[in-house]
N, C-alpha and C. Protein backbone atom coordinates (compact mmCIF):
# COMPACT_ATOMS: atom_id res chain seq x y z
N UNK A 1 -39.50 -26.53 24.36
CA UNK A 1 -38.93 -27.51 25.26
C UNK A 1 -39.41 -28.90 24.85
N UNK A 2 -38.46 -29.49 24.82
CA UNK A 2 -39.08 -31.35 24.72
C UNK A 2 -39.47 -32.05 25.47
N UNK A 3 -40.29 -32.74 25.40
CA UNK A 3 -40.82 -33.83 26.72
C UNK A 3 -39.72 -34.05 27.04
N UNK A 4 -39.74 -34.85 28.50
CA UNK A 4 -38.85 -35.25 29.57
C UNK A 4 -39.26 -36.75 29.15
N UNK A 5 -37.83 -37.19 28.74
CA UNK A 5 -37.76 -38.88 28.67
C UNK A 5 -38.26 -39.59 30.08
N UNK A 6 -39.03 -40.21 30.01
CA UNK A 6 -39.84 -40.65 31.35
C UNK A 6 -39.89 -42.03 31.76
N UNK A 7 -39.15 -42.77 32.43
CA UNK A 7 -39.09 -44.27 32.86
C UNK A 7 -40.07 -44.70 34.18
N UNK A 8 -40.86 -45.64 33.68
CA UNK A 8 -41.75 -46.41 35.17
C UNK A 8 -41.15 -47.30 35.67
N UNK A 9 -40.91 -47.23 36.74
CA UNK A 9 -40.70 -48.80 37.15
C UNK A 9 -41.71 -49.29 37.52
N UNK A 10 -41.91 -50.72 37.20
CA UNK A 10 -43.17 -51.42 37.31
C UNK A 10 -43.95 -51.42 36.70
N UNK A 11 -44.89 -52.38 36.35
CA UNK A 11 -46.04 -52.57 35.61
C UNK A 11 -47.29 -53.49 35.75
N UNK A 12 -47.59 -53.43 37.44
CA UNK A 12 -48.32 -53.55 37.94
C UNK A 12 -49.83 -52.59 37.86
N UNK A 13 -50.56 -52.65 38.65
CA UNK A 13 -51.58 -51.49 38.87
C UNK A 13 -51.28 -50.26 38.93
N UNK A 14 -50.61 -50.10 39.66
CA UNK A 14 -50.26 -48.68 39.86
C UNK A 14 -49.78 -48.03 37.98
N UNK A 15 -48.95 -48.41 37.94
CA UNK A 15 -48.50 -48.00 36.27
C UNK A 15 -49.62 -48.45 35.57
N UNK A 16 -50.19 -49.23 35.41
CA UNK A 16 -51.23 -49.36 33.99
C UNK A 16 -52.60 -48.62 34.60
N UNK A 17 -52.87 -47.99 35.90
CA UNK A 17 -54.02 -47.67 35.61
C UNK A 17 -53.65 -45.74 36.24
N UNK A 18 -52.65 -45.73 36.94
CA UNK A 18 -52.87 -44.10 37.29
C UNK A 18 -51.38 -43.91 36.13
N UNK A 19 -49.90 -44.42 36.65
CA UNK A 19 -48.73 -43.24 36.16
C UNK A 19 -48.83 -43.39 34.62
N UNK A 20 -49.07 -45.03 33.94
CA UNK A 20 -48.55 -44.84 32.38
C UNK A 20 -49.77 -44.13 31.56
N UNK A 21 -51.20 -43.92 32.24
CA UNK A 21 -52.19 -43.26 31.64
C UNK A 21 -51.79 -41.87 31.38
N UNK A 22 -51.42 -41.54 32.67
CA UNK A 22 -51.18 -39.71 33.02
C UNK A 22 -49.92 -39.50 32.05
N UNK A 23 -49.16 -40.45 31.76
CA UNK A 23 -47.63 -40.00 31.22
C UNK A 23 -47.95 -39.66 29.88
N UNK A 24 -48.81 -40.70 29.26
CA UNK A 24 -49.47 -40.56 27.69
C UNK A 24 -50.60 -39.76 27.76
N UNK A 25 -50.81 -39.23 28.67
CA UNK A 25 -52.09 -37.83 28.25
C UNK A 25 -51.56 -36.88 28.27
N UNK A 26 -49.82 -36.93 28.42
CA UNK A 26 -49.42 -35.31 28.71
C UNK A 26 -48.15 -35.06 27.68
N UNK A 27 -48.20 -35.45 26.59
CA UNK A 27 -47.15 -35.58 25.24
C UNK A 27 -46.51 -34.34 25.05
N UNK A 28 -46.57 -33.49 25.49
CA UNK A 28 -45.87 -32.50 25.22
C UNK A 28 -45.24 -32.09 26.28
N UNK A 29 -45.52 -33.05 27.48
CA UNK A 29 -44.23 -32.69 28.60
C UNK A 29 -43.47 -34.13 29.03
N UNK A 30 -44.15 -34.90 28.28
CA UNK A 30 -43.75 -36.04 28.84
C UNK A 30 -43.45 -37.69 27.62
N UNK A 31 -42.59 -38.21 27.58
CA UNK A 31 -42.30 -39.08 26.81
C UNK A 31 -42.10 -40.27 27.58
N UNK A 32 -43.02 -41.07 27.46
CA UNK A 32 -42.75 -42.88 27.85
C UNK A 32 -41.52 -43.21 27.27
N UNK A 33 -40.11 -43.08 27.68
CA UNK A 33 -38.97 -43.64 27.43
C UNK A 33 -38.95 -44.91 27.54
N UNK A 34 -39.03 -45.50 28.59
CA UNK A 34 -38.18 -46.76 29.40
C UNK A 34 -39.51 -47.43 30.21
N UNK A 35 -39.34 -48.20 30.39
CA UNK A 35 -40.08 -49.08 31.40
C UNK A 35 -39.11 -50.74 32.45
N UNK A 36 -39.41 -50.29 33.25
CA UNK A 36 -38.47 -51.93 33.92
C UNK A 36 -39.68 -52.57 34.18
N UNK A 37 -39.82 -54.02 33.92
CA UNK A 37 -40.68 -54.73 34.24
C UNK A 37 -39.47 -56.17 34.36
N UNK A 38 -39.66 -56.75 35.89
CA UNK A 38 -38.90 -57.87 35.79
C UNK A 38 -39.26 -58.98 35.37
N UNK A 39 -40.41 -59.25 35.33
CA UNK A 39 -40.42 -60.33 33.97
C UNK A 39 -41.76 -60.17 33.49
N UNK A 40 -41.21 -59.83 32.00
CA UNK A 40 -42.55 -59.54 31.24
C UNK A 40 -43.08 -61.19 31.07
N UNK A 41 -44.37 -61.22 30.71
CA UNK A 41 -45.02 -61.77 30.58
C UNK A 41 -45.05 -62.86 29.36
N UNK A 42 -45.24 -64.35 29.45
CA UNK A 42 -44.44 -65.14 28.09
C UNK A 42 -45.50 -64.64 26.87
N UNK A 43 -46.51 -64.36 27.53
CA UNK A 43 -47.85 -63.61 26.42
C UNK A 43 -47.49 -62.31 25.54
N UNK A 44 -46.84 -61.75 26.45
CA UNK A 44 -46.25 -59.89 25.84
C UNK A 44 -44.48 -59.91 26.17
N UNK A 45 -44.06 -60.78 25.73
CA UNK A 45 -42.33 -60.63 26.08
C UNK A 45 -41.95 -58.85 25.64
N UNK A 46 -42.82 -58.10 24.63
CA UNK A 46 -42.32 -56.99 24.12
C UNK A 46 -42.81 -55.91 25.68
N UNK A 47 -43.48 -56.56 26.85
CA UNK A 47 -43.72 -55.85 28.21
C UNK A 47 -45.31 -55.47 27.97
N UNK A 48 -45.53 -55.67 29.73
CA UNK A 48 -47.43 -55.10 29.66
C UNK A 48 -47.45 -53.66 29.01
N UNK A 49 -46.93 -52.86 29.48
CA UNK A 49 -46.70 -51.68 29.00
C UNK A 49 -47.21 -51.49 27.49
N UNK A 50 -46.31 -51.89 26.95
CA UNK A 50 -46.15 -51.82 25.46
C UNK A 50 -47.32 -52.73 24.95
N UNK A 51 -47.39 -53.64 25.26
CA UNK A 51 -49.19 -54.34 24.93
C UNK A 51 -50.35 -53.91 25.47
N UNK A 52 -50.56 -53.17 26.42
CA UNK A 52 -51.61 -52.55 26.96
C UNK A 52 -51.92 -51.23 26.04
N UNK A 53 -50.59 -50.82 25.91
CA UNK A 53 -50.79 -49.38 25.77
C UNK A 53 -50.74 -49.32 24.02
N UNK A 54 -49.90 -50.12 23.47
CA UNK A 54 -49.27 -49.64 22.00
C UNK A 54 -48.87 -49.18 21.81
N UNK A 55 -47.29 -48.83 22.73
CA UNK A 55 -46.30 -48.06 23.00
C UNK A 55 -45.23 -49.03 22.87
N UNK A 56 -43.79 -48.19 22.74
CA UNK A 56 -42.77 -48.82 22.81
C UNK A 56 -41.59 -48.60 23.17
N UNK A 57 -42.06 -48.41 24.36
CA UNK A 57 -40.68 -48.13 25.57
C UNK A 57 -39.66 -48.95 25.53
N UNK A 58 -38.23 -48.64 25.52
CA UNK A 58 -37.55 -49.24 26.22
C UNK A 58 -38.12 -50.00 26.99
N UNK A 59 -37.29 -51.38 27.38
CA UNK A 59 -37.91 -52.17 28.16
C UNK A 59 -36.76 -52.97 28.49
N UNK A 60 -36.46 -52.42 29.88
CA UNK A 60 -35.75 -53.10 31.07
C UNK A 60 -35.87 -54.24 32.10
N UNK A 61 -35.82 -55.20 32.44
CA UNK A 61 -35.29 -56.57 32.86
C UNK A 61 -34.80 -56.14 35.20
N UNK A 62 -33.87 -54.90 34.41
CA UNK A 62 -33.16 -54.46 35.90
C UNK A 62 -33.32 -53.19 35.90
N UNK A 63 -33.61 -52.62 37.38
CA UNK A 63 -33.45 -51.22 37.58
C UNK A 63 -32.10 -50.85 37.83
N UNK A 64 -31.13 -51.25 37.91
CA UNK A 64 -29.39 -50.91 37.24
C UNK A 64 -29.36 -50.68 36.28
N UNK A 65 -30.36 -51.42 34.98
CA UNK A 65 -29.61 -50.77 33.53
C UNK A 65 -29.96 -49.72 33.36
N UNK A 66 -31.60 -49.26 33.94
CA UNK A 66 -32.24 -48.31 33.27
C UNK A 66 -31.56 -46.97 34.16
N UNK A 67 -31.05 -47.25 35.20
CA UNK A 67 -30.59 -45.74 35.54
C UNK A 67 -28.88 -45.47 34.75
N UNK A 68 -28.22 -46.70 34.78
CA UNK A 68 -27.48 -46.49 33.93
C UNK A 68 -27.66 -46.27 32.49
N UNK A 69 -28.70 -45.71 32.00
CA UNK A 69 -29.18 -45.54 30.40
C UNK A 69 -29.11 -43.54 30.72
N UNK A 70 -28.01 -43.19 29.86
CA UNK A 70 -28.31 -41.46 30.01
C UNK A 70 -29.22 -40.53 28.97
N UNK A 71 -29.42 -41.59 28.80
CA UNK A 71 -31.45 -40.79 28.22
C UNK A 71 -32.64 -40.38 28.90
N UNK A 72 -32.17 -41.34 30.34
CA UNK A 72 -33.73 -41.56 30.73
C UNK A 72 -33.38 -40.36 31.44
N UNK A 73 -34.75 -39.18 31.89
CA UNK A 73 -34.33 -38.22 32.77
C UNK A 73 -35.33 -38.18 33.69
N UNK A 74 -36.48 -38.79 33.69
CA UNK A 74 -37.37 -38.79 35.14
C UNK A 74 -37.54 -40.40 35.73
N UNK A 75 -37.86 -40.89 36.34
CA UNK A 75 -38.19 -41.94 37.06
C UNK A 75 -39.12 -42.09 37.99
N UNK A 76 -40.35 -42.36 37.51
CA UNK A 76 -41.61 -42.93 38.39
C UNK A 76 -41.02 -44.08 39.02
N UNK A 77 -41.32 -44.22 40.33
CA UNK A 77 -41.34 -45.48 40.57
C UNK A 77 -43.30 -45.90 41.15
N UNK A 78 -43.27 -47.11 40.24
CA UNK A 78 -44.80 -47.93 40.55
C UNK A 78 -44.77 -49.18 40.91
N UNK A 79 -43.84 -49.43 42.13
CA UNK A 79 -43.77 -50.62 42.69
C UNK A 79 -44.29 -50.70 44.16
N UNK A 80 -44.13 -52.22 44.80
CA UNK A 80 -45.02 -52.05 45.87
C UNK A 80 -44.17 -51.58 47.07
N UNK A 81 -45.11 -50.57 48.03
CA UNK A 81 -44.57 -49.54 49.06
C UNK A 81 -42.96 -50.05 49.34
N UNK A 82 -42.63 -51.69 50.29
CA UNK A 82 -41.29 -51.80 50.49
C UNK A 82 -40.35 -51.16 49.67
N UNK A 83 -40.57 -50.83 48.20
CA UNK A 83 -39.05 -51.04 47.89
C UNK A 83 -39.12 -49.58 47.03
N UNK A 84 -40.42 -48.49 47.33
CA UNK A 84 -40.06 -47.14 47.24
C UNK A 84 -38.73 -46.33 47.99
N UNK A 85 -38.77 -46.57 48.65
CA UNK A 85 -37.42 -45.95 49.11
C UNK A 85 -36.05 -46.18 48.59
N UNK A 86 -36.36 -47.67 48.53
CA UNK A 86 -34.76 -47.76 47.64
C UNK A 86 -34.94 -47.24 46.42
N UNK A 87 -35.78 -47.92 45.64
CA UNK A 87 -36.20 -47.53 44.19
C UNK A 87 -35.74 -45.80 43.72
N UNK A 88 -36.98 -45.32 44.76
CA UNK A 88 -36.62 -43.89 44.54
C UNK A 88 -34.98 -42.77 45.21
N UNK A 89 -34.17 -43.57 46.12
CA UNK A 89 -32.81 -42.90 46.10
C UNK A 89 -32.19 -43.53 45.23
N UNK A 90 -32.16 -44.56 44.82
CA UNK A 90 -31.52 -44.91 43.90
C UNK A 90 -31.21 -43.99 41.99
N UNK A 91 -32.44 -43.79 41.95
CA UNK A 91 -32.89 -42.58 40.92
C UNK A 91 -32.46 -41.18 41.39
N UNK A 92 -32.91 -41.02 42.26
CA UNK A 92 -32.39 -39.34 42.45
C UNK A 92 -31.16 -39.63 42.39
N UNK A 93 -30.36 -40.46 43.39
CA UNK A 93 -28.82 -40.33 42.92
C UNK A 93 -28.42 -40.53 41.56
N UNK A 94 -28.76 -41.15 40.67
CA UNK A 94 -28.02 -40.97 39.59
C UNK A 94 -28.91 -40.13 38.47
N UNK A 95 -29.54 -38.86 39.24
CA UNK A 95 -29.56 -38.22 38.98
C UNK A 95 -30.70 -37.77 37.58
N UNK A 96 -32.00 -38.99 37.90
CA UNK A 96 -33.21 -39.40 36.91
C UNK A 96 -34.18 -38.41 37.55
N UNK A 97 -34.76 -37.00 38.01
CA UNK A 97 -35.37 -36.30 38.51
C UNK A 97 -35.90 -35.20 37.84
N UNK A 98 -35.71 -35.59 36.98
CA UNK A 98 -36.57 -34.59 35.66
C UNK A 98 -36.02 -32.92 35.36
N UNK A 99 -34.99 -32.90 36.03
CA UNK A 99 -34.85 -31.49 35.95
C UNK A 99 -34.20 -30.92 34.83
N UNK A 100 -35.12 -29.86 34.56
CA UNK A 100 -34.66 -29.12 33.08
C UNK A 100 -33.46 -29.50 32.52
N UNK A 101 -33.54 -29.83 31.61
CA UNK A 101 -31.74 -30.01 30.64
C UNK A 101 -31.68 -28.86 29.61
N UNK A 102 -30.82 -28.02 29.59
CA UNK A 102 -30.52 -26.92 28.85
C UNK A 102 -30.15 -27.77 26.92
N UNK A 103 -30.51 -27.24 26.01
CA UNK A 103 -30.71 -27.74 24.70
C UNK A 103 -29.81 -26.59 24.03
């Protein structure tokens, strides 16, 4: 089975110190696809993500493109509490929930 293409939203605390750690300690179930960060940083335009880590996610601007991207198949969301709810129906509906894909 292949890792599950794996998108964070956010790249705050929450993602750089619990979800994007756990995502890269678990490589054989899990692949850092995508990341949305709304505005990377003029220091790391390539995203914190990808400069923290030395990774190189996709790197999204809007959480519209990245669910419209049919690669991505799970979706963390690591943003602050308000906008879990949207964040996260927004993903399950189009259908970013990690569930097995037949190969």
């Amino acid at each position: 089975m292949e890792p599950i293409r794996t998108a964070v939203v956010g790249a705050g605390l929450a993602a750089t110190v619990f979800h994007v750690p756990l995502v890269l300690s678990l490589p054989l179930l899990f692949n850092l696809f995508a990341v949305v960060e709304r505005t990377p940083p003029a220091q790391a335009p390539e995203g914190t993500i990808a400069k923290k880590f030395g990774v190189k996610p996709k790197l999204y601007t809007r959480l519209e493109d990245l669910l419209d991207d049919p690669e991505v198949e799970l979706v963390i969301v690591a943003t602050p509490n308000s906008t879990h709810f949207e964040f996260s129906k927004k993903a399950l509906e189009a259908g970013k929930h990690g569930e097995p894909r037949s190969r």
